[in-house]
Protein backbone atom coordinates (compact mmCIF):
# COMPACT_ATOMS: atom_id res chain seq x y z
CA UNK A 1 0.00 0.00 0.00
CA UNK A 2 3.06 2.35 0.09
CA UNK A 3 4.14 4.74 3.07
CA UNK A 4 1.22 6.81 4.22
CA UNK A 5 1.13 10.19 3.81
CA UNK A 6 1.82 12.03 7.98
CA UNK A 7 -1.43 12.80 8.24
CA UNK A 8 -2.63 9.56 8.00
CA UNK A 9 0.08 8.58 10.51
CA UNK A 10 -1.47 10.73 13.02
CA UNK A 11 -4.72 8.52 14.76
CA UNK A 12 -2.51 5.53 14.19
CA UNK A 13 0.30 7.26 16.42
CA UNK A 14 -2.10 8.46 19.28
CA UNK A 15 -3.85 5.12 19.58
CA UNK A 16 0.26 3.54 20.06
CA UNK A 17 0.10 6.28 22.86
CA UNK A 18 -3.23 5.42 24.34
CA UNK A 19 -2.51 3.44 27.24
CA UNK A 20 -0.45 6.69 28.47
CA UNK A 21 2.87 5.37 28.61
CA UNK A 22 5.85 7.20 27.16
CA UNK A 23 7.10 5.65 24.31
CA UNK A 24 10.31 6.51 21.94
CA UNK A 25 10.10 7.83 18.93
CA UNK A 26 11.76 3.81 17.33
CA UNK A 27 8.99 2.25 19.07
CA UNK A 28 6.05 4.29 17.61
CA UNK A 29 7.64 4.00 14.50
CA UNK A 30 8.09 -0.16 14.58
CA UNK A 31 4.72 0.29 15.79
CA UNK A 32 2.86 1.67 12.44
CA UNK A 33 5.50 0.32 10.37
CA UNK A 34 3.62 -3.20 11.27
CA UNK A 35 0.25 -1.72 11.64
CA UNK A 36 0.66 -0.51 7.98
CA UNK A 37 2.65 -3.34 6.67
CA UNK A 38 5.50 -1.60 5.49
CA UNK A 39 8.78 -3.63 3.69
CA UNK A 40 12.17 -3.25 4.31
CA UNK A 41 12.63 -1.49 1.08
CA UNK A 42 9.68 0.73 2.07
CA UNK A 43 11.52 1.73 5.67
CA UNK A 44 14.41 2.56 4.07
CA UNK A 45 12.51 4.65 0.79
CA UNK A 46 14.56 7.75 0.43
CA UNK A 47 13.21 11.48 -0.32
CA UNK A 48 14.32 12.67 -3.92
CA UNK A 49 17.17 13.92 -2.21
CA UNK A 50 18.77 11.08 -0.94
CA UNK A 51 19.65 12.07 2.82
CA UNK A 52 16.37 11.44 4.71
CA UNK A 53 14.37 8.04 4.61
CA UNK A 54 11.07 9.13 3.77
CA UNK A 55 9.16 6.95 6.63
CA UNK A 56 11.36 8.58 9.27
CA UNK A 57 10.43 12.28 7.88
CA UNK A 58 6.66 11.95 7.76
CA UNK A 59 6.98 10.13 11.48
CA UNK A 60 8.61 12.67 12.93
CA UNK A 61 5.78 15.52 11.00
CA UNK A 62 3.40 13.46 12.29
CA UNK A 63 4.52 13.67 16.23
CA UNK A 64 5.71 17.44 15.53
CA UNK A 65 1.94 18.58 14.63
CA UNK A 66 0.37 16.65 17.04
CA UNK A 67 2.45 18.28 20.23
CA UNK A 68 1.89 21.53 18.49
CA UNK A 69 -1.76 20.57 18.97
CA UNK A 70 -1.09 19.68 22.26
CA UNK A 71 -2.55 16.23 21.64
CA UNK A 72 0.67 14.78 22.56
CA UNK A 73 3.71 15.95 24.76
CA UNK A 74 7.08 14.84 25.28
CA UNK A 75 8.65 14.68 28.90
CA UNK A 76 12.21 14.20 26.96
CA UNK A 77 13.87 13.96 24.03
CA UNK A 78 13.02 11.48 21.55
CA UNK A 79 10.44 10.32 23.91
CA UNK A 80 6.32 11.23 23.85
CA UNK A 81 3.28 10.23 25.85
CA UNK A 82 -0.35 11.19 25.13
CA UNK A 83 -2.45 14.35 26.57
CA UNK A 84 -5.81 14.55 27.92
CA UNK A 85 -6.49 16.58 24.64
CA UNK A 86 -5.11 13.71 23.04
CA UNK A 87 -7.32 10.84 24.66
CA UNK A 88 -10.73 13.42 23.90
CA UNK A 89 -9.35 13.31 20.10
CA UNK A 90 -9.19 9.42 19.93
CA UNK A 91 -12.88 9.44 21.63
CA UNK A 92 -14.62 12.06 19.39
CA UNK A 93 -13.41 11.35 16.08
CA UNK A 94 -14.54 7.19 16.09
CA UNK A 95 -12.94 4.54 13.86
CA UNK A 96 -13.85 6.20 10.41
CA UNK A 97 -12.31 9.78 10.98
CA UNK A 98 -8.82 10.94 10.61
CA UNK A 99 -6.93 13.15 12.98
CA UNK A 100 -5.42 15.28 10.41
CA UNK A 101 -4.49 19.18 9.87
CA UNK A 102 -8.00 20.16 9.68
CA UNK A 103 -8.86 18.14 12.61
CA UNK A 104 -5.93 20.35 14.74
CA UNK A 105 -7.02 23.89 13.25
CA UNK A 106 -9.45 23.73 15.95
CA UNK A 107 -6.91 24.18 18.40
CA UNK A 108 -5.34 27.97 19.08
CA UNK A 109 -2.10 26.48 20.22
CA UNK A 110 -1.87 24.91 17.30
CA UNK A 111 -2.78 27.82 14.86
CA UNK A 112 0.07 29.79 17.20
CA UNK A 113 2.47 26.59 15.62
CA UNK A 114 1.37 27.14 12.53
CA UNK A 115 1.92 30.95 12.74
CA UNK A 116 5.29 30.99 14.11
CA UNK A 117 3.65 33.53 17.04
CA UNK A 118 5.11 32.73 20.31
CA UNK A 119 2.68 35.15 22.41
CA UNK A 120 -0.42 33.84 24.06
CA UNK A 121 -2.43 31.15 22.44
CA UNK A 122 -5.17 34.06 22.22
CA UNK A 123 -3.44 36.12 20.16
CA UNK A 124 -3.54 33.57 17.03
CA UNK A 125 -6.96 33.17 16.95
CA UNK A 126 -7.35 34.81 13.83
CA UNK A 127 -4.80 32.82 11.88
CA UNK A 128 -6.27 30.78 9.00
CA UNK A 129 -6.66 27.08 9.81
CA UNK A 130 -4.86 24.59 7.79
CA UNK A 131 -6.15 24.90 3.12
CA UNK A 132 -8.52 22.77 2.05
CA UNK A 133 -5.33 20.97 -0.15
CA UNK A 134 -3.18 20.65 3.32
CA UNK A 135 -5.98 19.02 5.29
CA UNK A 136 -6.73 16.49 2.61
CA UNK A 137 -2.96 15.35 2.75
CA UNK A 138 -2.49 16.19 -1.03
CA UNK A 139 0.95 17.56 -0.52
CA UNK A 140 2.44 15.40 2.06
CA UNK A 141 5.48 16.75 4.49
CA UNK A 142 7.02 20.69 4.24
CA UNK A 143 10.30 18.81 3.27
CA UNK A 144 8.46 16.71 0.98
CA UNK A 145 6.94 20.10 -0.38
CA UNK A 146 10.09 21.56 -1.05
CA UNK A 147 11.54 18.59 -2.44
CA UNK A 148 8.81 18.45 -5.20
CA UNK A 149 8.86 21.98 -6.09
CA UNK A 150 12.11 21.53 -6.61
CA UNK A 151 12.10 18.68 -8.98
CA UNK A 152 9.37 20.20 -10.56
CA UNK A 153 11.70 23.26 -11.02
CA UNK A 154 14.27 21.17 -12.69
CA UNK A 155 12.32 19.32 -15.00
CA UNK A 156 11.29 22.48 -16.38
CA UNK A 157 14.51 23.77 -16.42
CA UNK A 158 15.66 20.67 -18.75
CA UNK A 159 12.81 20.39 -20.60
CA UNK A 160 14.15 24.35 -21.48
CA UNK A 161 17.66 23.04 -22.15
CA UNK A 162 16.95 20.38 -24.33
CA UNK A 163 14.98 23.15 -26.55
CA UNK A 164 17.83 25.32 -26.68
CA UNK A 165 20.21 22.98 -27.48
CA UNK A 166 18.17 21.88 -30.25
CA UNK A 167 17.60 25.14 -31.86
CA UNK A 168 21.33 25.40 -32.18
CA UNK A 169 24.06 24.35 -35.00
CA UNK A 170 24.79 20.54 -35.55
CA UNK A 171 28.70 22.40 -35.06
CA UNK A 172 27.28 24.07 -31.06
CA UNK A 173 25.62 20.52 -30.34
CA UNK A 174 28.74 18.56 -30.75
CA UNK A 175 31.05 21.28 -28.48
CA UNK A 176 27.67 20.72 -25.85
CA UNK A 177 28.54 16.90 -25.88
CA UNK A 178 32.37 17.71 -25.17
CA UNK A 179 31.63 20.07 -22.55
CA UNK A 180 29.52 17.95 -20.94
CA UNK A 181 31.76 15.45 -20.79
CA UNK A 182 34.78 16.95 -19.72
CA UNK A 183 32.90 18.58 -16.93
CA UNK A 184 31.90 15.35 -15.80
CA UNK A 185 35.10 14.67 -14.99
CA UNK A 186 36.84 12.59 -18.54
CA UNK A 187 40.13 14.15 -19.84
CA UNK A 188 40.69 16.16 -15.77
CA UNK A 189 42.35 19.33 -16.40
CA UNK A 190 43.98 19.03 -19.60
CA UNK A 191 43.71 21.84 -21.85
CA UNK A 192 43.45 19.07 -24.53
CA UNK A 193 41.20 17.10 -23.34
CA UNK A 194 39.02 16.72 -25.97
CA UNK A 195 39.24 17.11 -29.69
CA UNK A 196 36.58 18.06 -32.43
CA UNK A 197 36.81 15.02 -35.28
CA UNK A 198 33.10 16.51 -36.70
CA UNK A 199 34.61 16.81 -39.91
CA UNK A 200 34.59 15.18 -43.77
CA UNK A 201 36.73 12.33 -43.17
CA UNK A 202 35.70 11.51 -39.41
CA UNK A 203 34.60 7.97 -39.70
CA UNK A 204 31.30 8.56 -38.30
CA UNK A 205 33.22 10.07 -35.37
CA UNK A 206 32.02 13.44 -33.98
CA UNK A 207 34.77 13.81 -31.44
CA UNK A 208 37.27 12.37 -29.13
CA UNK A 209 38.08 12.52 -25.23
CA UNK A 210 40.48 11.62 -22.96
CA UNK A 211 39.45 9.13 -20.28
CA UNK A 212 41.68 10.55 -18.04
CA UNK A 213 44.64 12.58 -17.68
CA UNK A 214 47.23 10.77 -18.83
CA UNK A 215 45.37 10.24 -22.01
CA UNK A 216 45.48 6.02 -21.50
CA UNK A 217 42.53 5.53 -22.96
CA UNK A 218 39.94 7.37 -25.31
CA UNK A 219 36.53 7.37 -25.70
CA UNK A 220 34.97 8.29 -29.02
CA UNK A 221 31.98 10.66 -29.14
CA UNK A 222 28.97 10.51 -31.75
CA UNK A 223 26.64 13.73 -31.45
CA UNK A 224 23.34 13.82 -33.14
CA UNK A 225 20.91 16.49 -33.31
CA UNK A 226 17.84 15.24 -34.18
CA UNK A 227 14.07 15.34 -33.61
CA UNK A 228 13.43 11.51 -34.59
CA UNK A 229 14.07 8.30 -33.04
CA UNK A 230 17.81 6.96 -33.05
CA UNK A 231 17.11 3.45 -34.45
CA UNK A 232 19.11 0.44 -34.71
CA UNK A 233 21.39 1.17 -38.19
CA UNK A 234 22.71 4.67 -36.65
CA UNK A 235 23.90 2.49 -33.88
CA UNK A 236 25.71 -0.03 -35.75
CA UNK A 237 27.34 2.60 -37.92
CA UNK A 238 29.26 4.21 -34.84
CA UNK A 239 29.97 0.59 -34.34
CA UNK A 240 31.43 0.17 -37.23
CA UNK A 241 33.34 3.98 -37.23
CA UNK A 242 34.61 2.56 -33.16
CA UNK A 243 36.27 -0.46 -34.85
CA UNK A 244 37.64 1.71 -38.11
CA UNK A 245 39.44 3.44 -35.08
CA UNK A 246 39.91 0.00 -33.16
CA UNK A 247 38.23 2.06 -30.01
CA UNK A 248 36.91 -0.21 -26.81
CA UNK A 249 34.71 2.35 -25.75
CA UNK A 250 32.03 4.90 -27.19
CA UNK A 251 29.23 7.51 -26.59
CA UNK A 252 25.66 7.81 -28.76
CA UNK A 253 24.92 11.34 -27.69
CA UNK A 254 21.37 12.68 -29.13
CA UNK A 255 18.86 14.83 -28.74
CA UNK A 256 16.18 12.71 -29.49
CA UNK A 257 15.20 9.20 -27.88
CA UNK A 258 16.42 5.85 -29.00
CA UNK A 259 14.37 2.35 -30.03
CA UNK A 260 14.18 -0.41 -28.05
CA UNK A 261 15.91 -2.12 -30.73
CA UNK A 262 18.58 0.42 -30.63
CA UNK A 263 19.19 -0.13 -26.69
CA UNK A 264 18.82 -3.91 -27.18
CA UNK A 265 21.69 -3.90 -29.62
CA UNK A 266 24.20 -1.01 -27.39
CA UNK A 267 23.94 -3.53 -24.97
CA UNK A 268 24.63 -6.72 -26.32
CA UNK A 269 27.85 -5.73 -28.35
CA UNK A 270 31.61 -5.14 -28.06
CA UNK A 271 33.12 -2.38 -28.46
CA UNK A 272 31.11 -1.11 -25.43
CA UNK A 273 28.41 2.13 -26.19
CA UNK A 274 26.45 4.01 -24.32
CA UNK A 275 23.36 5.69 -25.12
CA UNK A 276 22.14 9.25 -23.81
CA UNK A 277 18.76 10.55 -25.04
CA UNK A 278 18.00 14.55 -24.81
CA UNK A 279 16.32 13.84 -21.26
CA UNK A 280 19.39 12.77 -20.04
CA UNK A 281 21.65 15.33 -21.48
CA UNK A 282 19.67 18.10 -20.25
CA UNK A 283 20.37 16.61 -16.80
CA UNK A 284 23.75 16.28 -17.10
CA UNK A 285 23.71 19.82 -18.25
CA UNK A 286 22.38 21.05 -15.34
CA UNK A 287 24.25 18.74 -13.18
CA UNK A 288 27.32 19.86 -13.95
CA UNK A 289 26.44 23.36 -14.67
CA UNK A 290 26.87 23.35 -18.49
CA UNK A 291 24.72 26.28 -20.18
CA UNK A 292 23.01 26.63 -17.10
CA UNK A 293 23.97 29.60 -14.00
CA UNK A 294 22.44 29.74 -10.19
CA UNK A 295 19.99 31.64 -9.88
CA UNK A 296 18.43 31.65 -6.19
CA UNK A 297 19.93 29.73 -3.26
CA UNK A 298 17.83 28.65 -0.08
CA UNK A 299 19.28 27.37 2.90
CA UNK A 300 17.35 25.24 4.90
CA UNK A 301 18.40 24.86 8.76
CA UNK A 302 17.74 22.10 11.51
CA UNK A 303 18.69 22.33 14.96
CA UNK A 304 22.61 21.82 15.76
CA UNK A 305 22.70 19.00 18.34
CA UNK A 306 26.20 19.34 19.61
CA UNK A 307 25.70 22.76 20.04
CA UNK A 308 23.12 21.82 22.83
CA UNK A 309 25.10 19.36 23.56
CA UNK A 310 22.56 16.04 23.12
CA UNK A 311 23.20 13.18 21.39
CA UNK A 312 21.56 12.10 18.03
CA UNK A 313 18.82 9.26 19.08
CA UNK A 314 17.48 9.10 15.24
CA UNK A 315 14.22 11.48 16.54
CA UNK A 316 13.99 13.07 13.51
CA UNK A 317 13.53 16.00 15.58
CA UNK A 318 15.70 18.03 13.55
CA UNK A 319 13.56 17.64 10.92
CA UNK A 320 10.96 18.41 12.38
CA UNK A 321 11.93 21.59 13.16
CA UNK A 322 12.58 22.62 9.53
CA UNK A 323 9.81 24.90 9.57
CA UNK A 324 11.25 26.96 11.95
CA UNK A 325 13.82 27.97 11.00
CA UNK A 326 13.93 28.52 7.40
């Protein structure tokens, strides 16, 4: 059923807490996790970004809300037991409702939360309650937010790229290619590290790089830019240019897609190819900061633990506190 979004997390979590012991943050967590079923590969699901497992981020949402509701309160770190509030909540809202955002905007400390106010719980009372989109768990987490705005971001930015790079000369495509490569790293920091070949004569070679800096090795570069489908024959025919130049190793650069048959065949022969589509080059563009320039730079913050001088338990508290401090 996948990972459920933090909202859903949230009756699920105070009915762990119900008996009104205080129970670590790992234990409510192993808790759902069998509740909902979840798989090992599930637990250990990673946000786009790669440094926070995505279980672990909506858990510690979920518990964050909920004490800023004060349905739930923790006596110490990493460690939370349920209110009075909380117990009413689990009574009132039955086996078919969810505790969720809209559920909390009832609460003034919890519109404070929201807020970011920090006088009394009065004061917030006229701060909207939670959108119609939030309360229905459509966007999931506020790093989970940011995460997807910022993918979304980048696959307009390539989708951008690739259009350039396609309105320009066959001649500006294949110095693209070599640029791209040498900023991945191939050739190092050798002035001559690559080497246009796009001319009469070439082999069916568009260009040449060093594999590294010592030049051991070279990899041989076809570019084409072109709006249809790379098929099988264009394939074989830098096969056929790699072992004119007895190469071991090529690139199929385009900004186009290839066939299945065309990936079928990259694969199953020697010398070895490998095949990047537009999509792909656009990404590499912007990975590696080819035709593309920063623009805007946010910094997110999280609490500094040493500096407080506590150890890491794995809360997620940190994370938690994103919101806070942005």
């Amino acid at each position: 059923m996948g990972i459920p979004d933090f909202q859903t997390l949230m009756r699920p979590a105070l009915r762990a807490l119900a008996d009104g012991g205080e129970l670590r943050v790992q234990t409510i967590r192993d808790v759902l996790a069998r509740e909902f079923g979840l798989t090992e590969a599930e637990l250990e699901q990673r946000l786009p970004s790669g440094t926070t497992k995505a279980y672990a981020n909506r858990m510690a949402w979920t518990l964050s809300h909920m004490k800023g509701a004060g349905l739930i309160e923790s006596p110490q770190r990493g460690v939370y037991r349920i209110t009075e509030r909380g117990r009413q909540a689990l009574s009132k809202t039955g086996t078919s409702n969810r505790v969720d955002l809209r559920f909390l905007g009832q609460f003034a400390e919890y519109r404070q939360f929201r807020s970011g106010e920090h006088g009394d719980a009065g004061s917030a009372a006229t701060v909207e309650p939670p959108t119609t989109i939030e309360a229905d768990g459509l966007i999931g987490t506020p790093t989970e937010r940011i995460e997807a705005a910022y993918q979304e971001l980048r696959r307009a930015l390539a989708v951008d790229v690739l259009e350039r790079v396609r309105e320009q000369t066959p001649d500006f495509f294949e110095q693209v290619v070599l640029d791209v490569l040498e900023a991945i790293g191939y050739g190092g920091s050798r002035e001559d590290a690559s080497d246009r070949l796009g001319r009469s004569g070439d082999g069916g070679v568009d260009g040449v790089i060093r594999e590294d800096k010592l030049g051991l090795d070279l990899i041989y570069v076809q570019a084409k830019r072109w709006a249809n489908t790379v098929g099988r024959p264009e394939i074989q025919q830098f096969v056929g240019a790699l072992n004119g130049q007895r190469a071991s190793k090529g690139v199929f650069i385009t900004t186009s897609t290839f066939s299945r048959e065309a990936r079928d065949y990259a694969d199953s022969v020697n010398p070895r190819v490998v095949l990047v589509d537009g999509q792909q080059l656009a990404t590499l563009m912007i990975d590696h900061n080819v035709g593309v320039s920063e623009e805007t730079t946010y910094r997110l913050r999280k609490i500094d633990l040493d500096y407080f001088g506590v150890e890491d338990v794995g809360t997620g508290e940190g994370v938690a506190g994103l919101h806070l401090s942005v």
